[in-house]
Protein backbone atom coordinates (compact mmCIF):
# COMPACT_ATOMS: atom_id res chain seq x y z
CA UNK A 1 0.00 0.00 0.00
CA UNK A 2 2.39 2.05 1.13
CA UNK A 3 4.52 1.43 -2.22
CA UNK A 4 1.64 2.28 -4.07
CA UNK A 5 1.32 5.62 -2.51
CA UNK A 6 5.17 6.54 -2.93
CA UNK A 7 4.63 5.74 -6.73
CA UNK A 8 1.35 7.94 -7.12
CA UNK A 9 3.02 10.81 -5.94
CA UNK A 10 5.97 10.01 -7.58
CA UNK A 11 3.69 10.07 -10.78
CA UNK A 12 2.31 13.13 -9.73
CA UNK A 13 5.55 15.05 -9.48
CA UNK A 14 6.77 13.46 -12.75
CA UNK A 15 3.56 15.06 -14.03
CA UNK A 16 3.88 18.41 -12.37
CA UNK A 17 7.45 18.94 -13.14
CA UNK A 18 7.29 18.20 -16.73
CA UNK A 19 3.88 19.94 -17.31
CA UNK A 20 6.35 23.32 -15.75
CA UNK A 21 9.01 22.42 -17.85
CA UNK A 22 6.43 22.30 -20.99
CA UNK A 23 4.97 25.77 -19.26
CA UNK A 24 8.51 27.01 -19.75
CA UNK A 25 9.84 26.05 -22.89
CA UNK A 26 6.33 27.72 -23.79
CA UNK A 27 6.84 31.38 -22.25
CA UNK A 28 10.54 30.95 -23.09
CA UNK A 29 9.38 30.26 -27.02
CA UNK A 30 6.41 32.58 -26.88
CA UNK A 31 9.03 35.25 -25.69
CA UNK A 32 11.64 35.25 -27.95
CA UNK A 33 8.93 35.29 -30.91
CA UNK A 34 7.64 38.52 -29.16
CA UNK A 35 11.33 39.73 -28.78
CA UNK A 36 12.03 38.83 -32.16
CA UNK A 37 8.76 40.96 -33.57
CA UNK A 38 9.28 43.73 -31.64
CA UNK A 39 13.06 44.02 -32.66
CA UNK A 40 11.73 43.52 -36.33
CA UNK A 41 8.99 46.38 -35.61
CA UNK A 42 12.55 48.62 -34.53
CA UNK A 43 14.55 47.92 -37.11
CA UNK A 44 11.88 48.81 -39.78
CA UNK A 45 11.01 51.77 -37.76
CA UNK A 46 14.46 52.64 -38.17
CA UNK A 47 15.22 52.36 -41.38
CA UNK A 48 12.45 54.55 -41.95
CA UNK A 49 13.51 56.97 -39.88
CA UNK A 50 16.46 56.67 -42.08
CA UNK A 51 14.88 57.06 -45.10
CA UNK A 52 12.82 60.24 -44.28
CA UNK A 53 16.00 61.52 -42.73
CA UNK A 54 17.94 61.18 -46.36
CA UNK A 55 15.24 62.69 -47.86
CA UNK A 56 14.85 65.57 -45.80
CA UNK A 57 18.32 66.19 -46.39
CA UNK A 58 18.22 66.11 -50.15
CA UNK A 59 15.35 68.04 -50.05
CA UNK A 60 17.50 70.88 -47.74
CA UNK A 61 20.88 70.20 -49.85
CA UNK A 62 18.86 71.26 -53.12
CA UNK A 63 17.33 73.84 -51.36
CA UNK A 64 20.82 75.42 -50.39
CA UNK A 65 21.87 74.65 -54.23
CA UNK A 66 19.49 76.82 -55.37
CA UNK A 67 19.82 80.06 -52.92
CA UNK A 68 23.26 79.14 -53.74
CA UNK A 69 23.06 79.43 -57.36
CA UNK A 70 20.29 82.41 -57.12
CA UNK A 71 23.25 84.10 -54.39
CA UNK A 72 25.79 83.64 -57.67
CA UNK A 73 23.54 84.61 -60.21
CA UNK A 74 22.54 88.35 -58.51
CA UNK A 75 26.07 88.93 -57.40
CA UNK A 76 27.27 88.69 -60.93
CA UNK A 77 24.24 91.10 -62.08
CA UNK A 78 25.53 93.27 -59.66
CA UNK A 79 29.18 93.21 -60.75
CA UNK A 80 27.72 93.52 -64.18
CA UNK A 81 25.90 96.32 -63.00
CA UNK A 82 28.79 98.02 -61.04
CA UNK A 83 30.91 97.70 -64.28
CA UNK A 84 28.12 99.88 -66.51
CA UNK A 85 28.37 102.15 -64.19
CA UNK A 86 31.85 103.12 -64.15
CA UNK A 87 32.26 103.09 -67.61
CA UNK A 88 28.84 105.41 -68.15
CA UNK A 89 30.83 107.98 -65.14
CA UNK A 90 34.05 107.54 -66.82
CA UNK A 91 32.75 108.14 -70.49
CA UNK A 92 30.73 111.08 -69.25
CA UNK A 93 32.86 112.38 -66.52
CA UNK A 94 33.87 116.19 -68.18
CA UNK A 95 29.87 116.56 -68.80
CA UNK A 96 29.45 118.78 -65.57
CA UNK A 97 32.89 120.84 -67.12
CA UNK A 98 31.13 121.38 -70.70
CA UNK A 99 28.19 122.44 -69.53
CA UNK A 100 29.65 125.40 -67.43
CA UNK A 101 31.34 126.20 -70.74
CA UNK A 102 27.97 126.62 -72.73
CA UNK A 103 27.46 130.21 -71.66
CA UNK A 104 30.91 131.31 -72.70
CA UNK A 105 30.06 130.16 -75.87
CA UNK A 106 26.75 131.09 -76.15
CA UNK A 107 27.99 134.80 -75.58
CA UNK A 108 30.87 134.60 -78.11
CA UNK A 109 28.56 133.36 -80.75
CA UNK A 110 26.11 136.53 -79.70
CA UNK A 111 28.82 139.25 -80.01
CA UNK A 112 29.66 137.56 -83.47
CA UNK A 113 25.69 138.16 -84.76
CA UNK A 114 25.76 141.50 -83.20
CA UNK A 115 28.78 143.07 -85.35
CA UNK A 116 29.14 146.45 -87.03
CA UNK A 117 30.69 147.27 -89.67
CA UNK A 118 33.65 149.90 -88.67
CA UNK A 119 37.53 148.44 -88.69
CA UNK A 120 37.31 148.57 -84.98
CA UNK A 121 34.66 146.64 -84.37
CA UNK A 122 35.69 144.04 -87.64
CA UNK A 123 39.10 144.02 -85.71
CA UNK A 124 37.31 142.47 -82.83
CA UNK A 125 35.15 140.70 -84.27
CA UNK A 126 37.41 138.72 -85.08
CA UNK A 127 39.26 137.91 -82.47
CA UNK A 128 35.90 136.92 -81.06
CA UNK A 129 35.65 134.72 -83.76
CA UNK A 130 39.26 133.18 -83.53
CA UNK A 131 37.94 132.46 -79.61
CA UNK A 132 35.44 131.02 -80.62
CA UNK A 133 36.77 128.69 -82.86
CA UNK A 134 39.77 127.41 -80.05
CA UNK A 135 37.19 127.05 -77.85
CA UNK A 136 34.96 124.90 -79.96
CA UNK A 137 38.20 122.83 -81.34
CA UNK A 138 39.26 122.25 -77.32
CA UNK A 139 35.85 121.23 -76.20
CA UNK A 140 35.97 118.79 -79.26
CA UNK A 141 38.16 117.29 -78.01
CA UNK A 142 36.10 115.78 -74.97
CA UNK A 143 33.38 115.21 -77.18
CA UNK A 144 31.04 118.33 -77.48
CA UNK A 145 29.58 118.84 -81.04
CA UNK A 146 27.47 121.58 -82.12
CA UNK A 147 23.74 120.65 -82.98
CA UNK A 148 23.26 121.90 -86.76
CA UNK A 149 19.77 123.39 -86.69
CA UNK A 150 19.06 126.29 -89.05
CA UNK A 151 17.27 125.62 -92.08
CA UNK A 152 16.94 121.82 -90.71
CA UNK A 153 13.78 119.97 -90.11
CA UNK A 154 12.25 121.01 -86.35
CA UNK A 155 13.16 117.59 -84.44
CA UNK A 156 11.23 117.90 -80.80
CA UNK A 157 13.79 115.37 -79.66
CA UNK A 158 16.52 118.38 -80.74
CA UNK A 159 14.92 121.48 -80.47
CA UNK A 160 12.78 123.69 -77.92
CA UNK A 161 10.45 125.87 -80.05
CA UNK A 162 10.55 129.35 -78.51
CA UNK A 163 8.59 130.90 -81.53
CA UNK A 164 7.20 130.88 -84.83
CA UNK A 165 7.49 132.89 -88.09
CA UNK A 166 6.61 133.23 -91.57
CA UNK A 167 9.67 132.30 -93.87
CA UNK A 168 10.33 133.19 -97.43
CA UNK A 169 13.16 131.23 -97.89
CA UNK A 170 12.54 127.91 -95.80
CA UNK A 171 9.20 125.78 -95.67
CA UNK A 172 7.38 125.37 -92.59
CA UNK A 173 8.06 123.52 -89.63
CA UNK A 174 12.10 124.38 -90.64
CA UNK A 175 14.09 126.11 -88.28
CA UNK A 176 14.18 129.57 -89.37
CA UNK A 177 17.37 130.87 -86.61
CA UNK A 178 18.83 130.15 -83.14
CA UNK A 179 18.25 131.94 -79.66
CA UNK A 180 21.02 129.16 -78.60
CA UNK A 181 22.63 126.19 -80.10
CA UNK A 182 22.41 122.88 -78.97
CA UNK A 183 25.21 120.48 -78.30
CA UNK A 184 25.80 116.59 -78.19
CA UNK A 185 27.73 115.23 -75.53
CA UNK A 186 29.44 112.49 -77.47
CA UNK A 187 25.90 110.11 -78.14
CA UNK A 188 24.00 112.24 -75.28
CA UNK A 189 22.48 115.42 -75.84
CA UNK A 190 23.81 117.71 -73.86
CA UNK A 191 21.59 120.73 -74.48
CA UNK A 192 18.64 121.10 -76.84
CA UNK A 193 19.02 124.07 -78.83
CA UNK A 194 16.31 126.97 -78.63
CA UNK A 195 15.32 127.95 -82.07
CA UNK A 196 12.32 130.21 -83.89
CA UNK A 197 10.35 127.71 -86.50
CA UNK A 198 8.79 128.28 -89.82
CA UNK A 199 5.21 128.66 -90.30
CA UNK A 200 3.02 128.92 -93.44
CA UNK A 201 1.25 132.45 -94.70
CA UNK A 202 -1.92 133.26 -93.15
């Protein structure tokens, strides 16, 4: 009886021990296959972290391309730029000189048209005119060129119309004299020239 007993329990714990070990080779498995999807859930997660990291960072490196490229582009406009510049002040520089000089001229040319006739006056007449003419040849030299107006087409791009008269000799719209001549400034006009136009009879 007593064996009997001893072998029951014996039976029992046999039973117990390997129904724990089962119980453990089950959490042990179960574990490692939730270990194992988790670790595959990270690793994807990672790489695409990854991913929308590189992409993010092509996206900024083409960004920074382009403001670098736009950064190029307008600082060569501006050199550009810089470089018209100088050359327009350089080719113009003596403008401000040329124009003081107008006047001077403007009453030379005046004491010529108002001459008289005696030897005294023809005597200085012309040595107005041989002023004149050095004057004209040195400002020639930077590039101021009499406009030729009189008996010439009115051009409103040329001329400032201070009046109008009938002409016998010219046809209308012509201009008939000059109040003041107009100059060039090498290709700018420097001064428009002040003129009286033709106009047709009544």
């Amino acid at each position: 009886m007593e064996g009997s007993v001893a072998g029951d329990t014996e039976k029992a714990l046999a039973g117990e021990g390997a129904g724990t070990e089962a119980q453990t080779v089950e959490a042990l498995t179960t574990g490692g296959a939730e270990q194992a999807g988790t670790a595959e859930a990270e690793t994807k997660q990672t790489g695409a972290d990854a991913a929308d990291a590189v992409t993010s960072l092509e996206t900024e490196k083409r960004e920074l391309q382009d403001k670098m490229l736009r950064m190029a582009a307008e600082f060569d406009n501006y050199k550009k730029r810089m470089v018209r510049e100088q050359e327009t002040a350089f080719k113009y520089a003596e403008e401000g000189l040329l124009k003081e000089l107008l006047p001077s001229l403007d009453n030379l040319e005046r004491a010529l048209a108002h001459q008289n006739l005696s030897d005294e006056v023809k005597s200085m007449r012309e040595g107005v005119d041989l002023t004149l003419k050095a004057l004209l040849a040195a400002t020639a030299k930077f590039g101021l060129t009499p406009i030729d107006s009189v008996g010439q087409p009115f051009d409103p791009n040329l001329h400032e119309a201070l009046a109008m008269e009938v002409s016998e000799t010219l046809p209308p719209q012509s201009v008939v004299r000059e109040f003041e001549k107009g100059y060039f400034y090498k290709d700018r006009l420097l001064r428009a020239a002040k003129v009286v136009v033709a106009k047709a009879k009544d």
